[in-house]
Protein backbone atom coordinates (compact mmCIF):
# COMPACT_ATOMS: atom_id res chain seq x y z
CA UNK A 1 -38.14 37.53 -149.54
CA UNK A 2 -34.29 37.15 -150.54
CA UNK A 3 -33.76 35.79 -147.56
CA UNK A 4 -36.34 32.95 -148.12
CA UNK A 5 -35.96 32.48 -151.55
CA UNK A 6 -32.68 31.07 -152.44
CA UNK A 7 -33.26 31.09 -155.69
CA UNK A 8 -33.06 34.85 -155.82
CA UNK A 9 -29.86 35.15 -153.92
CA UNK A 10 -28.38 34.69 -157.55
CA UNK A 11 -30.31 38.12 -158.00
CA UNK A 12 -28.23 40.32 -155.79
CA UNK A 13 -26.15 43.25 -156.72
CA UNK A 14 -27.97 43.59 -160.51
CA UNK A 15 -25.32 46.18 -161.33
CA UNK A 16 -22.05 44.38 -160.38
CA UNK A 17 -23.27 41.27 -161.77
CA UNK A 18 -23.89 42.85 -165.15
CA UNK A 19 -20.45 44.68 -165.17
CA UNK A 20 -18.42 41.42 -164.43
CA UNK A 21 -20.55 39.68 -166.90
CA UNK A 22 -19.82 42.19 -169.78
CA UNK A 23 -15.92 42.15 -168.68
CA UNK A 24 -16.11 38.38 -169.17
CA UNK A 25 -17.84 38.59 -172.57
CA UNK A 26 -15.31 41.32 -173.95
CA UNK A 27 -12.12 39.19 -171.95
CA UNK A 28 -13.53 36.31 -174.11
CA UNK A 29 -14.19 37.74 -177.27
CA UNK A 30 -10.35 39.83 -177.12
CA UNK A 31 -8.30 36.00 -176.15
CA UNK A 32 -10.21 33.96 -178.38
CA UNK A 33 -10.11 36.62 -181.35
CA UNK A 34 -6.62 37.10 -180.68
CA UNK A 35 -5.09 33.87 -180.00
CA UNK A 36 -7.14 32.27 -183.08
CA UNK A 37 -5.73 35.21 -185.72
CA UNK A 38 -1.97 34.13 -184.09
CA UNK A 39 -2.51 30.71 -184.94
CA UNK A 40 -4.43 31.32 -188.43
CA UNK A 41 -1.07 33.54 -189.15
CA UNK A 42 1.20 30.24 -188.37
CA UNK A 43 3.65 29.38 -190.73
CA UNK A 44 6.91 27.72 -191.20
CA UNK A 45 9.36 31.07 -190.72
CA UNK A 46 7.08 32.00 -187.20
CA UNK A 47 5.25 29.23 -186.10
CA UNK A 48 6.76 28.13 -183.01
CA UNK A 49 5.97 31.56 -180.96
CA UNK A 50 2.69 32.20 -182.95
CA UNK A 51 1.61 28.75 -181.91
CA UNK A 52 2.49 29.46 -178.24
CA UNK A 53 1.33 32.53 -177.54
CA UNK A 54 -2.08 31.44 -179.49
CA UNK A 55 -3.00 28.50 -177.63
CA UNK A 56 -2.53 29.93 -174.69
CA UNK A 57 -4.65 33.19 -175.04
CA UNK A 58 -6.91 30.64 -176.35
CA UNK A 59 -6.97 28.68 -173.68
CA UNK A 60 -7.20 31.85 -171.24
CA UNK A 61 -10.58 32.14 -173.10
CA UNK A 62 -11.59 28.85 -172.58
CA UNK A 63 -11.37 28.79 -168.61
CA UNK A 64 -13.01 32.49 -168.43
CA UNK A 65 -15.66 30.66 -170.59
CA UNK A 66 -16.44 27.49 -168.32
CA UNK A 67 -16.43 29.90 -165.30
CA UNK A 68 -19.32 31.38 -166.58
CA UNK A 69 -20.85 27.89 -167.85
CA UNK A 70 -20.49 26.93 -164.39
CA UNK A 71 -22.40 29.34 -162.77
CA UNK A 72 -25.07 29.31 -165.24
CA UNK A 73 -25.12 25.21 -164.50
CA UNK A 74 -24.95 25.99 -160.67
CA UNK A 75 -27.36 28.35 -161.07
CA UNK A 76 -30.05 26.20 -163.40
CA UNK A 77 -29.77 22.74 -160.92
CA UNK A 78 -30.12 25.05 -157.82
CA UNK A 79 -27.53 22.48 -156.20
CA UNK A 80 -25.97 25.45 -154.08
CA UNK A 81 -27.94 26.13 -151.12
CA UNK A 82 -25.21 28.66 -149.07
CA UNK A 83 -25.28 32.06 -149.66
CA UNK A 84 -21.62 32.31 -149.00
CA UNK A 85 -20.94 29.89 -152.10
CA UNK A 86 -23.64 31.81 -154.34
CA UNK A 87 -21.81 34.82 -153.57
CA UNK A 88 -18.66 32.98 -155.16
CA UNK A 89 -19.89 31.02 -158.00
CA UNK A 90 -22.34 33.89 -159.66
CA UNK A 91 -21.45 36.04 -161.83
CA UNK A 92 -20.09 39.28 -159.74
CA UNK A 93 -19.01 37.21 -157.32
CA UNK A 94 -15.89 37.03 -155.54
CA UNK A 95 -14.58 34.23 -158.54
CA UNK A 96 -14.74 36.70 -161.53
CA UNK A 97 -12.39 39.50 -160.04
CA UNK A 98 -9.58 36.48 -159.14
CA UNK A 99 -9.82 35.05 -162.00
CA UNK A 100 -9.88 38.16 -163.96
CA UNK A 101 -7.00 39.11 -162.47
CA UNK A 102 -5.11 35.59 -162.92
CA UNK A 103 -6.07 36.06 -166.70
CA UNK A 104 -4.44 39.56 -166.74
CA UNK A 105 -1.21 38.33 -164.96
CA UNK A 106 -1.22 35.32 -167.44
CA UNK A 107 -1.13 37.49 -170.25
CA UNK A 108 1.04 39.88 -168.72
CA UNK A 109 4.06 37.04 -168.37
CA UNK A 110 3.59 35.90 -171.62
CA UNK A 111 3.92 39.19 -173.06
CA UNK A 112 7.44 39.38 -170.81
CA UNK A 113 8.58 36.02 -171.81
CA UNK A 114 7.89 36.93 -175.61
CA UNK A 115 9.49 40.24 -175.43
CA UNK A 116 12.79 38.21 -173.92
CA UNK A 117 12.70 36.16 -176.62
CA UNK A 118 12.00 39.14 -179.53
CA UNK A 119 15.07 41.01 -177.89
CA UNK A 120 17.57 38.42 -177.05
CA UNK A 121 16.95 35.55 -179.96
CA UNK A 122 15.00 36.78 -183.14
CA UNK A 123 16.01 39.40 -185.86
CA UNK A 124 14.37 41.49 -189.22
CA UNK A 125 10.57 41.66 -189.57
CA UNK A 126 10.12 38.32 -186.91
CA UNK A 127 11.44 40.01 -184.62
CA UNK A 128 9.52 43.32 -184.56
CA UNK A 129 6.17 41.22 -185.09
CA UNK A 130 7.00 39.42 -182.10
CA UNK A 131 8.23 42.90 -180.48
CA UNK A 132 4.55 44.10 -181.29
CA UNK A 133 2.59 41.65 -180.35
CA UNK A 134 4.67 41.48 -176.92
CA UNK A 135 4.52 44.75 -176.40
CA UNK A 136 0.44 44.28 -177.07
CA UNK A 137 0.24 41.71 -174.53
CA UNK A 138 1.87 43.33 -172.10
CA UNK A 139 -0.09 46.25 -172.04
CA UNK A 140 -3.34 44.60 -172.32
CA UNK A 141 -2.48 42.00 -168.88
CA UNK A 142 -1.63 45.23 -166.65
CA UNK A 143 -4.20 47.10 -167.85
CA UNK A 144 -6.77 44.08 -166.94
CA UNK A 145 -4.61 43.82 -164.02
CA UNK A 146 -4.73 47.48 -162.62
CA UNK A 147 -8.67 47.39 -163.36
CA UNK A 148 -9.64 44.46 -161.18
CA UNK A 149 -6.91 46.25 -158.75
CA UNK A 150 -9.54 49.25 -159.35
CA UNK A 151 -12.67 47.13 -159.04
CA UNK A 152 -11.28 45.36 -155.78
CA UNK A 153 -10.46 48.40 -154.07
CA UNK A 154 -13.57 50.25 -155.10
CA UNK A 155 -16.05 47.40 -153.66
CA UNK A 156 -13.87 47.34 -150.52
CA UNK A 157 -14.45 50.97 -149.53
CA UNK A 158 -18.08 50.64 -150.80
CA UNK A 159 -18.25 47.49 -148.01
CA UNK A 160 -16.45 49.87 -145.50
CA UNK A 161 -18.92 52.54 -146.00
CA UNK A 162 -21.73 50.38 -145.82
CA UNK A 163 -20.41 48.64 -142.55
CA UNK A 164 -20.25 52.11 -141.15
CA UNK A 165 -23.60 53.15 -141.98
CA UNK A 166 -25.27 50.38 -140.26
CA UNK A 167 -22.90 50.34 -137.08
CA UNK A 168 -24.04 54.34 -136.87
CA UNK A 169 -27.82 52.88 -137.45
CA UNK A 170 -27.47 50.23 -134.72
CA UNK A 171 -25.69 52.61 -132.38
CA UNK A 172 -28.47 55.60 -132.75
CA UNK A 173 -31.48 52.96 -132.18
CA UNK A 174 -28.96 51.34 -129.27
CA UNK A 175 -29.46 55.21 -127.67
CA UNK A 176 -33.22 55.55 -127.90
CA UNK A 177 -34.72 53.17 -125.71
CA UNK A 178 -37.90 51.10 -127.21
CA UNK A 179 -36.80 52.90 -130.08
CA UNK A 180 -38.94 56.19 -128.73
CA UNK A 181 -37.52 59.77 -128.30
CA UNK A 182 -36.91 60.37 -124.41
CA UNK A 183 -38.02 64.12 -123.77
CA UNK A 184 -37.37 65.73 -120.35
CA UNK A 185 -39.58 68.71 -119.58
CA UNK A 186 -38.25 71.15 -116.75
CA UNK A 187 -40.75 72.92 -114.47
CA UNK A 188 -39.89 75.89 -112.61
CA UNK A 189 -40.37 76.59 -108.98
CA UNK A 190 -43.01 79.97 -109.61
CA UNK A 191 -44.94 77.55 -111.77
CA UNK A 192 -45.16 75.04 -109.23
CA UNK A 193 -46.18 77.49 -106.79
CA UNK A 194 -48.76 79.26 -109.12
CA UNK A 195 -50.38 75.61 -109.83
CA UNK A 196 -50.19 75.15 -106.11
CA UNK A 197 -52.03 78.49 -105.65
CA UNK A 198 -54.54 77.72 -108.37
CA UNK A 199 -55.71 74.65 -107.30
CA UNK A 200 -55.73 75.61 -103.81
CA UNK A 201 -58.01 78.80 -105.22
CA UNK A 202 -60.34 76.16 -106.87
CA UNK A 203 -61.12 74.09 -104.13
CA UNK A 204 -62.28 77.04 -102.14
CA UNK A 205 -64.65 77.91 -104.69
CA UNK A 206 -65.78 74.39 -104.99
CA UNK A 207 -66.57 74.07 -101.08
């Protein structure tokens, strides 16, 4: 039937789909939370790297937002008539974990680039708030980073294992021919002689 259907191609892999679509919801909800209280905290002493750091993580939270727009407009029109495109456009797909992981490194560099600045340029309470919130950043882009690392890796050996599996399938049906069990039977010479002997016996008594 999923082979038929293309509209249930979009179905596949339930469980993945769900996880990557709960990452994006939470990866949306942290930028946009976080860049809007930067820029709501704007003023004249800290604006310029409040107002950076903001829009971006904003705008981080707007492209993880149209991804998912865009496979729930793919999805509705039912434009997309390859599997191997479904498979990169819906959510789970091979789009989410790259551009989760582009996110992550995105945050991760800002975090570096505002931690240069905290150390080298600014000084009093500017500087640790900027200190803070690069040290925040930071840990929050590897830690997305390292857990689409995780994710990757994790649906790579489950692909390995499953590639396996049906190799070992294909090459145990490959041994039984017609896809019957072969069984050999041995007969011994004294039984071959004793049949001999008791058919020979039961002819006689038939003549």
């Amino acid at each position: 039937v999923l082979e038929d259907q293309v509209e249930l191609w979009w179905s596949r892999e339930p469980r993945r789909s769900l996880l990557c679509y709960c990452a994006s919801v939470a990866l949306i909800l942290g930028l946009g939370l976080g860049g809007v209280g930067l820029l709501s905290t704007t003023n004249s002493l800290s604006g310029e790297w409040r107002l950076g750091v903001g829009t971006t993580l904003c705008l981080l939270a707007l492209a993880v937002l149209l991804k998912q727009l865009l496979s729930s407009a793919v999805q509705d029109m039912n434009c997309v008539r390859s599997w191997h495109r479904i498979g990169q456009l819906k959510s789970g797909g091979g789009a989410d974990p790259a551009l989760m992981l582009a996110v992550g490194l995105a945050v991760t560099l800002c975090g570096t680039v505002l931690l240069c600045v905290a150390t080298v340029g600014s000084r009093g309470h500017d500087g640790k708030e900027m200190l803070v919130s690069s040290l925040v950043l930071m840990a929050a882009g590897g830690g997305m980073s390292l857990a689409v690392g995780g994710y990757g890796l994790v649906i790579y050996y489950k692909k390995r294992r499953e590639q396996r599996r049906r190799m070992a399938l294909r090459v145990s049906r490959a041994r039984r021919p017609g896809g019957r069990t072969v069984r050999v039977f041995s007969v011994s010479e004294g039984q071959m002689s004793q049949a001999r002997r008791e058919t020979s016996s039961s002819r006689t008594s038939l003549i």
